[in-house]
C-alpha atoms as a PDB file:
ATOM      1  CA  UNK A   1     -47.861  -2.839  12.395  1.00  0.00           C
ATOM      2  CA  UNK A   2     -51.050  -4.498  11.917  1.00  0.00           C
ATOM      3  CA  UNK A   3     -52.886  -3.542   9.560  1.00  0.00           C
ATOM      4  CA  UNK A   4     -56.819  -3.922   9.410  1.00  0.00           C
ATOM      5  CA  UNK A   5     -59.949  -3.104   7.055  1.00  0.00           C
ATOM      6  CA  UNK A   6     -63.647  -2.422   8.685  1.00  0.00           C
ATOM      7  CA  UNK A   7     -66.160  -3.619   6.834  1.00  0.00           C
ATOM      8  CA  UNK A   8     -69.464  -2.760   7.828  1.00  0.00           C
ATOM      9  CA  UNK A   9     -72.097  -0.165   6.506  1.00  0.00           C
ATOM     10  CA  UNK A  10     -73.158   1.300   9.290  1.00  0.00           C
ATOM     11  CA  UNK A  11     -70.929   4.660   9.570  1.00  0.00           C
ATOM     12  CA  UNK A  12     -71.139   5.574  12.765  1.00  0.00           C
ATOM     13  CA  UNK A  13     -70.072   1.325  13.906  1.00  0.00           C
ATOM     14  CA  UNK A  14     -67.070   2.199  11.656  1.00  0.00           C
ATOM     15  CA  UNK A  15     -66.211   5.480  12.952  1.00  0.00           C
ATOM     16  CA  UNK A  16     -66.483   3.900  16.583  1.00  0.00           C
ATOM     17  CA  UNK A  17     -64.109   1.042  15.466  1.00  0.00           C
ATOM     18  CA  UNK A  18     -61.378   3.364  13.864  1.00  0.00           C
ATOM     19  CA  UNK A  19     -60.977   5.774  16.862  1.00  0.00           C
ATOM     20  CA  UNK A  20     -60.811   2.538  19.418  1.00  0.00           C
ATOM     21  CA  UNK A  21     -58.467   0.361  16.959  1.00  0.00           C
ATOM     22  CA  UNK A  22     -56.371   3.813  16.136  1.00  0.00           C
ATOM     23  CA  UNK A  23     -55.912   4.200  19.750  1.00  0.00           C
ATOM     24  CA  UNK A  24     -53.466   0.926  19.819  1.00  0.00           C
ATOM     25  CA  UNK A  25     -50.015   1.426  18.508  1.00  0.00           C
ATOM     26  CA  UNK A  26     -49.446  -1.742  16.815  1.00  0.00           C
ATOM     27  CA  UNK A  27     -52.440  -1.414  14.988  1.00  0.00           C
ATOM     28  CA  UNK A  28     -53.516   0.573  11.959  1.00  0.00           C
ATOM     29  CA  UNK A  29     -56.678   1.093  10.023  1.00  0.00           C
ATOM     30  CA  UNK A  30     -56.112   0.919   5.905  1.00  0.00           C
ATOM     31  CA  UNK A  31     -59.695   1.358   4.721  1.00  0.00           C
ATOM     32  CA  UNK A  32     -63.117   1.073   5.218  1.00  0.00           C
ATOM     33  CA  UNK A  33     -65.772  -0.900   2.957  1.00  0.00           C
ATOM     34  CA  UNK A  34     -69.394  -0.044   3.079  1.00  0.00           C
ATOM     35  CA  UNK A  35     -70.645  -3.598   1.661  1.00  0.00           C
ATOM     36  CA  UNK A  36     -68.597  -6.771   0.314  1.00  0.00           C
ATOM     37  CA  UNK A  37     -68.364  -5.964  -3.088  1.00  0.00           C
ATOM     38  CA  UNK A  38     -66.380  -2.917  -2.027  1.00  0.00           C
ATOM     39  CA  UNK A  39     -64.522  -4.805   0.675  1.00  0.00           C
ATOM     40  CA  UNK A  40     -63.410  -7.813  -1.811  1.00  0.00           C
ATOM     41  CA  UNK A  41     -62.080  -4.919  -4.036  1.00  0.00           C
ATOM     42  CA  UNK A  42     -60.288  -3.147  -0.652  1.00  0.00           C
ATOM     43  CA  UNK A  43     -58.924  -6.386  -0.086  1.00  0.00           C
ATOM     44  CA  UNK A  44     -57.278  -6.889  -3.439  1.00  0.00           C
ATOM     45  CA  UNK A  45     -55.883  -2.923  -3.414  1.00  0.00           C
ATOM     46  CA  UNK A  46     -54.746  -3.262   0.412  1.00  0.00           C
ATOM     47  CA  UNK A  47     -53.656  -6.515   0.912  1.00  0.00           C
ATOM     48  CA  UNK A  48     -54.716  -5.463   5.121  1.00  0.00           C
ATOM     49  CA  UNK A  49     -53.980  -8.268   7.688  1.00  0.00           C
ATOM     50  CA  UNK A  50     -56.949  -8.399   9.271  1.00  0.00           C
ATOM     51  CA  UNK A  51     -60.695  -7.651   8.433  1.00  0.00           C
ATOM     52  CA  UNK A  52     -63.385  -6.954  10.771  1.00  0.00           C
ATOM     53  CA  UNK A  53     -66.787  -8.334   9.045  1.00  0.00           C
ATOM     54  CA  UNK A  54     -69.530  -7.252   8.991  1.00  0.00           C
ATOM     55  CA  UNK A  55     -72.216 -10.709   8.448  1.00  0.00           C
ATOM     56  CA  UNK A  56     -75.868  -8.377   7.407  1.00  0.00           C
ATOM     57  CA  UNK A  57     -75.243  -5.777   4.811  1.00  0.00           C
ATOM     58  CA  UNK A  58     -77.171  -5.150   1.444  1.00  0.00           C
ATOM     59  CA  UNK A  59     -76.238  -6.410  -2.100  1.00  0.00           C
ATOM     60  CA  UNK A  60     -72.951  -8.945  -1.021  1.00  0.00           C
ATOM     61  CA  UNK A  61     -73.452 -10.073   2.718  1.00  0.00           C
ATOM     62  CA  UNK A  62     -70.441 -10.491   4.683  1.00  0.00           C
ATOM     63  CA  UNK A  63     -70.312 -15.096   4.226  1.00  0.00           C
ATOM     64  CA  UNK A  64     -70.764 -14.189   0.245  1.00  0.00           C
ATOM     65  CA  UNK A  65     -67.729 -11.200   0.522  1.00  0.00           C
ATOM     66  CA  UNK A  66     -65.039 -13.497   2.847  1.00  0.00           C
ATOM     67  CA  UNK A  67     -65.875 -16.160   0.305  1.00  0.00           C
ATOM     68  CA  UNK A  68     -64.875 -14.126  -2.719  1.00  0.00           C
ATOM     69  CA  UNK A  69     -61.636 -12.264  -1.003  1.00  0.00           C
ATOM     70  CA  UNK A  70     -60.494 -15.360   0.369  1.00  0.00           C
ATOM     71  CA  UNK A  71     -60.635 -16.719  -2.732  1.00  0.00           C
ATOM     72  CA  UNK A  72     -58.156 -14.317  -4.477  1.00  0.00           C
ATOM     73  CA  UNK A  73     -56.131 -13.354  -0.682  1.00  0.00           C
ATOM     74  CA  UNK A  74     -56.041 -16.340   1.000  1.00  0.00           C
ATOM     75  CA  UNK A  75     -53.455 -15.401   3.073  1.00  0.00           C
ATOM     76  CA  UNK A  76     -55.856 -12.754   4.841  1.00  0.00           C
ATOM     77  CA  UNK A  77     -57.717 -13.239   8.164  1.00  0.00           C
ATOM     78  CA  UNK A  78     -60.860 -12.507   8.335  1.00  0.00           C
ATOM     79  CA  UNK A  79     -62.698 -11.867  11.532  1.00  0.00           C
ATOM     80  CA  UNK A  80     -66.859 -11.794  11.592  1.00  0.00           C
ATOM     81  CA  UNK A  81     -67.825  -8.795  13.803  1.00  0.00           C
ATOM     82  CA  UNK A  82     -71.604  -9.019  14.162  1.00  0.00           C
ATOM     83  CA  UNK A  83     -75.208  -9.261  16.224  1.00  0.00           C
ATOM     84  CA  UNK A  84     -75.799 -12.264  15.050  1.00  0.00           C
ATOM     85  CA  UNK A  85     -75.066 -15.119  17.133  1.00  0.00           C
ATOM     86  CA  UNK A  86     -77.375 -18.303  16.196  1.00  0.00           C
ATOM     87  CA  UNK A  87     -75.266 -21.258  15.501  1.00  0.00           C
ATOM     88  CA  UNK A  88     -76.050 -21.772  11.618  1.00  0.00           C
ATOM     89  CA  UNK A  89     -74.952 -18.178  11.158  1.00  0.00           C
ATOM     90  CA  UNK A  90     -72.098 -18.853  12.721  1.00  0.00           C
ATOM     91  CA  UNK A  91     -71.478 -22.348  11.046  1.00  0.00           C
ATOM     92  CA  UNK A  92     -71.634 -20.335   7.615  1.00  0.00           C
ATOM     93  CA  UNK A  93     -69.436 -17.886   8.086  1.00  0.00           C
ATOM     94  CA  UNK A  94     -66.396 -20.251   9.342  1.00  0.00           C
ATOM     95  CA  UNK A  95     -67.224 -22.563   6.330  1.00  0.00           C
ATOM     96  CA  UNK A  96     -66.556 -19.549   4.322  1.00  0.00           C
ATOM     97  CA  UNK A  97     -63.408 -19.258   5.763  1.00  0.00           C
ATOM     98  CA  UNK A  98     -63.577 -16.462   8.923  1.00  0.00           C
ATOM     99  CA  UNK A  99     -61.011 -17.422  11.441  1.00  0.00           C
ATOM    100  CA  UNK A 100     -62.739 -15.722  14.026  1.00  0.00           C
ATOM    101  CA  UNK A 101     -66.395 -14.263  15.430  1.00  0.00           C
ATOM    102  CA  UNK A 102     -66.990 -12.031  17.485  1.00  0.00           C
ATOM    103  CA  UNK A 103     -70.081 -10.229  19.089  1.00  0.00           C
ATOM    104  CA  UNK A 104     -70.767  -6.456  18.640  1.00  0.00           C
ATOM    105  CA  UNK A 105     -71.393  -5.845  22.204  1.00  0.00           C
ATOM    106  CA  UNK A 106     -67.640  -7.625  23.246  1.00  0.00           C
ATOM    107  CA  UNK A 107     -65.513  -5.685  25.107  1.00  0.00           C
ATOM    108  CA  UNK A 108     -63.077  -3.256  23.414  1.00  0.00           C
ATOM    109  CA  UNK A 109     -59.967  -5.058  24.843  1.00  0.00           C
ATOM    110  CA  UNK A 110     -61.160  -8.121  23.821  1.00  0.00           C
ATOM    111  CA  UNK A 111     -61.505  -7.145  20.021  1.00  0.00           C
ATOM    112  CA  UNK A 112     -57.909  -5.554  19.898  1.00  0.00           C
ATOM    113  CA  UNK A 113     -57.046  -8.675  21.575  1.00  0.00           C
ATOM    114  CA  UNK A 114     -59.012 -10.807  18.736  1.00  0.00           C
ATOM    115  CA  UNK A 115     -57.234  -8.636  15.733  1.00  0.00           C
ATOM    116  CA  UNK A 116     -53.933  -9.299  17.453  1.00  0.00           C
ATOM    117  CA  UNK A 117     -54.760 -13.201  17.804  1.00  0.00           C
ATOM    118  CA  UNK A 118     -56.347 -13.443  14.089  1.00  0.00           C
ATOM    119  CA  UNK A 119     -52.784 -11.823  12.732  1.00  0.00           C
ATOM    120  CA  UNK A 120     -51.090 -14.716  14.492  1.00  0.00           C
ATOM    121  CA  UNK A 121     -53.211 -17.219  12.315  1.00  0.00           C
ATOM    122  CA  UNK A 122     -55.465 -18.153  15.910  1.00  0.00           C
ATOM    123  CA  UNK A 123     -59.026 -17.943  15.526  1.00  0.00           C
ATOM    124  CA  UNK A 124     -60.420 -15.962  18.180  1.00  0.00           C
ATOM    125  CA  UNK A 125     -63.772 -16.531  19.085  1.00  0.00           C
ATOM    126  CA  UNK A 126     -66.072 -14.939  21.685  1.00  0.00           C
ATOM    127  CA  UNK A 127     -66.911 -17.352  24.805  1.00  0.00           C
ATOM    128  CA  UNK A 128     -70.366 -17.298  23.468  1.00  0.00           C
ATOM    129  CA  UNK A 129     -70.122 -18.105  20.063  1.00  0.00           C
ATOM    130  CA  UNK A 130     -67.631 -21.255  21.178  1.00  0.00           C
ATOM    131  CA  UNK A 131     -70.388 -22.692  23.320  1.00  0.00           C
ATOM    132  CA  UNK A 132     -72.249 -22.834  20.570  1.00  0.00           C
ATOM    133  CA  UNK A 133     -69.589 -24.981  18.684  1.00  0.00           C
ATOM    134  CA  UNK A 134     -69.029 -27.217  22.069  1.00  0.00           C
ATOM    135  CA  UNK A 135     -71.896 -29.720  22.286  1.00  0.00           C
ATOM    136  CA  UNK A 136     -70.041 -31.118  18.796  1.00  0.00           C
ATOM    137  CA  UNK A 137     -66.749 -31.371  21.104  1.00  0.00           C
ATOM    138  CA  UNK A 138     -66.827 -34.931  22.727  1.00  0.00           C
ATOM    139  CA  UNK A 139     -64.174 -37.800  22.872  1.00  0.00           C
ATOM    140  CA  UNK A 140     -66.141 -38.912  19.140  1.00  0.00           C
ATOM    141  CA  UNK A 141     -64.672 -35.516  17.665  1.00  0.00           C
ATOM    142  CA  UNK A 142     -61.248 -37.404  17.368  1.00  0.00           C
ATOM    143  CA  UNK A 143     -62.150 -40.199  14.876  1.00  0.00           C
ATOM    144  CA  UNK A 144     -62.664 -36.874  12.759  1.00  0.00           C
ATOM    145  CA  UNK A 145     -60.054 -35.353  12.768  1.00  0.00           C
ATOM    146  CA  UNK A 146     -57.850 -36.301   9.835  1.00  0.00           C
ATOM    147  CA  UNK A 147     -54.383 -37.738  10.554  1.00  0.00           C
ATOM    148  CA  UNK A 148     -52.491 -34.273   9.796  1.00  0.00           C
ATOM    149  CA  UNK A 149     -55.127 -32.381  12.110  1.00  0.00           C
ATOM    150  CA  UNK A 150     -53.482 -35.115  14.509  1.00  0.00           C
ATOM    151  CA  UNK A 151     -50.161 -34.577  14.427  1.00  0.00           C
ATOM    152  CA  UNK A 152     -51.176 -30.662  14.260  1.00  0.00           C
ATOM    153  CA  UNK A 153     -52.384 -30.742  17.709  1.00  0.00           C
ATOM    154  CA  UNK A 154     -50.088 -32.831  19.160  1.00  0.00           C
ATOM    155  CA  UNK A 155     -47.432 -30.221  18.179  1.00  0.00           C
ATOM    156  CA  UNK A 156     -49.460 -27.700  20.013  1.00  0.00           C
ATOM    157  CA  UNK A 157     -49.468 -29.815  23.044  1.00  0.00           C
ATOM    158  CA  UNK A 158     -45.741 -29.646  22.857  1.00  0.00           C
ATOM    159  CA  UNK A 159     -46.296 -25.664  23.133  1.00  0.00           C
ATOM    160  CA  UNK A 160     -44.666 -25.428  19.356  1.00  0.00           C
ATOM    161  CA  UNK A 161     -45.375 -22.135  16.947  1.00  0.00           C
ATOM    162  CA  UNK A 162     -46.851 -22.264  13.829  1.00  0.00           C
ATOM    163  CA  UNK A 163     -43.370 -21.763  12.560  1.00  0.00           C
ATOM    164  CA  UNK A 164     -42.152 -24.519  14.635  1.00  0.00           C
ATOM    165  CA  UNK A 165     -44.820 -27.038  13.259  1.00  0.00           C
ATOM    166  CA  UNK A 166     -44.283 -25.915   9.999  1.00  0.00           C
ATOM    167  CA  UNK A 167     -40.451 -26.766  10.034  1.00  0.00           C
ATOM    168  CA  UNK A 168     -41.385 -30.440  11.932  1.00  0.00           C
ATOM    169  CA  UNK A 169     -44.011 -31.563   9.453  1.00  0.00           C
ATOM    170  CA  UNK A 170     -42.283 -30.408   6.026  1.00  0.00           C
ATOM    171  CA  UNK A 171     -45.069 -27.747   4.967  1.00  0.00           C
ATOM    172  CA  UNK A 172     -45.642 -23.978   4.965  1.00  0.00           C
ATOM    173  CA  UNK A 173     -46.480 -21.808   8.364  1.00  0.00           C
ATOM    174  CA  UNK A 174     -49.720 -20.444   5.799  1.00  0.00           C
ATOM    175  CA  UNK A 175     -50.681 -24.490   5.706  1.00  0.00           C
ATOM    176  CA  UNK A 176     -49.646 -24.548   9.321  1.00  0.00           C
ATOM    177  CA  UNK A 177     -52.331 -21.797  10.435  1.00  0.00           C
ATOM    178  CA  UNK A 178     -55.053 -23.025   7.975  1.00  0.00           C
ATOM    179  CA  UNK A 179     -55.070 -26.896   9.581  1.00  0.00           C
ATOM    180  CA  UNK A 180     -55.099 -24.998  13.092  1.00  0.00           C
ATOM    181  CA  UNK A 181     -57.857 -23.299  12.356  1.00  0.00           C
ATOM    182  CA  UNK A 182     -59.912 -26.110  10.779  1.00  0.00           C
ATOM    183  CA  UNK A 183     -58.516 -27.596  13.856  1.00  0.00           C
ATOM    184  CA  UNK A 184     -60.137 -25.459  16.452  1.00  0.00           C
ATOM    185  CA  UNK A 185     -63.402 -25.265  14.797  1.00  0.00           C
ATOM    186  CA  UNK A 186     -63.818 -28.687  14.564  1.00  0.00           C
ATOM    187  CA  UNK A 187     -63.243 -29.339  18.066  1.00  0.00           C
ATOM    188  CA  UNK A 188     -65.087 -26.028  19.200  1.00  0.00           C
ATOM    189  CA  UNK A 189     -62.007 -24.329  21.303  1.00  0.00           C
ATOM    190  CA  UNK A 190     -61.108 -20.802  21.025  1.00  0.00           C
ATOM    191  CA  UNK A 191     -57.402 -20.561  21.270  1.00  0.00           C
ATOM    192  CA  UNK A 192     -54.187 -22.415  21.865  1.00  0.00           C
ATOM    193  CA  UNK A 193     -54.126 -23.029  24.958  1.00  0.00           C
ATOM    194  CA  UNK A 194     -57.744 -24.955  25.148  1.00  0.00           C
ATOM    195  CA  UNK A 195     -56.807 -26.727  22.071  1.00  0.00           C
ATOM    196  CA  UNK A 196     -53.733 -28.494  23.926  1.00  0.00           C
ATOM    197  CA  UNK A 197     -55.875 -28.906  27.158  1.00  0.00           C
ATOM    198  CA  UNK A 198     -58.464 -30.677  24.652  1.00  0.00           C
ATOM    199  CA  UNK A 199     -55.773 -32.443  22.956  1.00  0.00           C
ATOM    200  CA  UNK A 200     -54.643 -33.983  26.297  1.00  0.00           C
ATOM    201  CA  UNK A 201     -58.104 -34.688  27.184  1.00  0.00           C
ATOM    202  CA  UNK A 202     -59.146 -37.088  24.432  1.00  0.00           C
ATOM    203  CA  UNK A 203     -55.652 -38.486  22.471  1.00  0.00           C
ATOM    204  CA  UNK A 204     -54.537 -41.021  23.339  1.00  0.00           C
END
């Protein structure tokens, strides 16, 4: 069972998010936070999977709160579920450490899909929000990538698992998932499978 925690401080979005998540089997809602302060302290008493964002709330916004919790949970994926969709906005809240971003008008499929993905250490990202990221992602993007983002990727072409990787390179799946997701925000893809058509694209 995955288990998730809505942050958000609108009621009535968090009401609407419980009944759709609660209506999937493998998923569970553990809480809900009205702010960030409240969800950092959810976060510590919960220890949920997954947590929906919210970016715009008052007192701790949602960059400052996935900050803080990631900071004392880093093993928690954090998922920014929000109207705003201009790239700085988005830029911040990934450098904060969200795996994924999502817009509030998405389709409900595709955000049970996106909690699902975000427990698997992906980073799930709406189509929108990774055009955004693309313009960065040309042939240059390689020279960036640092030598262990490399071999990362190269793994992935392979079709490996996290767990797989983990085992090949001598480090942890939780290392595994965190250079994967540095991985596919630095070269703007969404998921797996456009990371290794990427991959074959521009390695040599």
């Amino acid at each position: 069972m995955i288990t998730v925690l809505l942050v958000d401080d609108h009621p009535l979005v968090r009401g609407g998010l419980r009944a759709l998540i609660s209506s999937a089997e493998d998923l569970q809602v553990v809480g809900e936070a009205a702010g960030g302060a409240e969800a950092v302290a959810l976060t510590e008493e919960l220890s949920p999977d997954v947590i929906l964002m919210d970016l715009s709330m008052p007192g701790m916004d949602g960059v400052e709160a996935t900050r803080e919790l990631l900071g004392k949970r880093p093993g928690t994926h954090v998922v920014v579920l929000t109207s705003f969709h201009d790239q700085g906005r988005v830029i911040e809240a990934l450098r904060a450490g969200a795996t994924g971003y999502l817009l509030k008008d998405c389709e409900p499929q595709e955000l049970l899909a996106a909690v699902r993905s975000a427990s698997r250490g992906d980073a799930p990202l709406d189509p929108r929000i990774a055009r955004l990221l693309l313009p960065t992602s040309t042939p240059s993007t390689v020279d960036t990538l640092s030598g262990r983002e490399r071999e990362v990727l190269l793994l992935i072409i392979q079709g490996l698992s996290n767990k797989q990787i983990g085992r090949s390179l001598g480090i942890t799946e939780r290392t595994v998932k965190v250079h994967v997701g540095n991985l596919f925000r630095r070269i703007g893809v969404a998921d797996r499978t456009s990371a290794a058509m990427w991959g074959r694209d521009n390695l040599a």
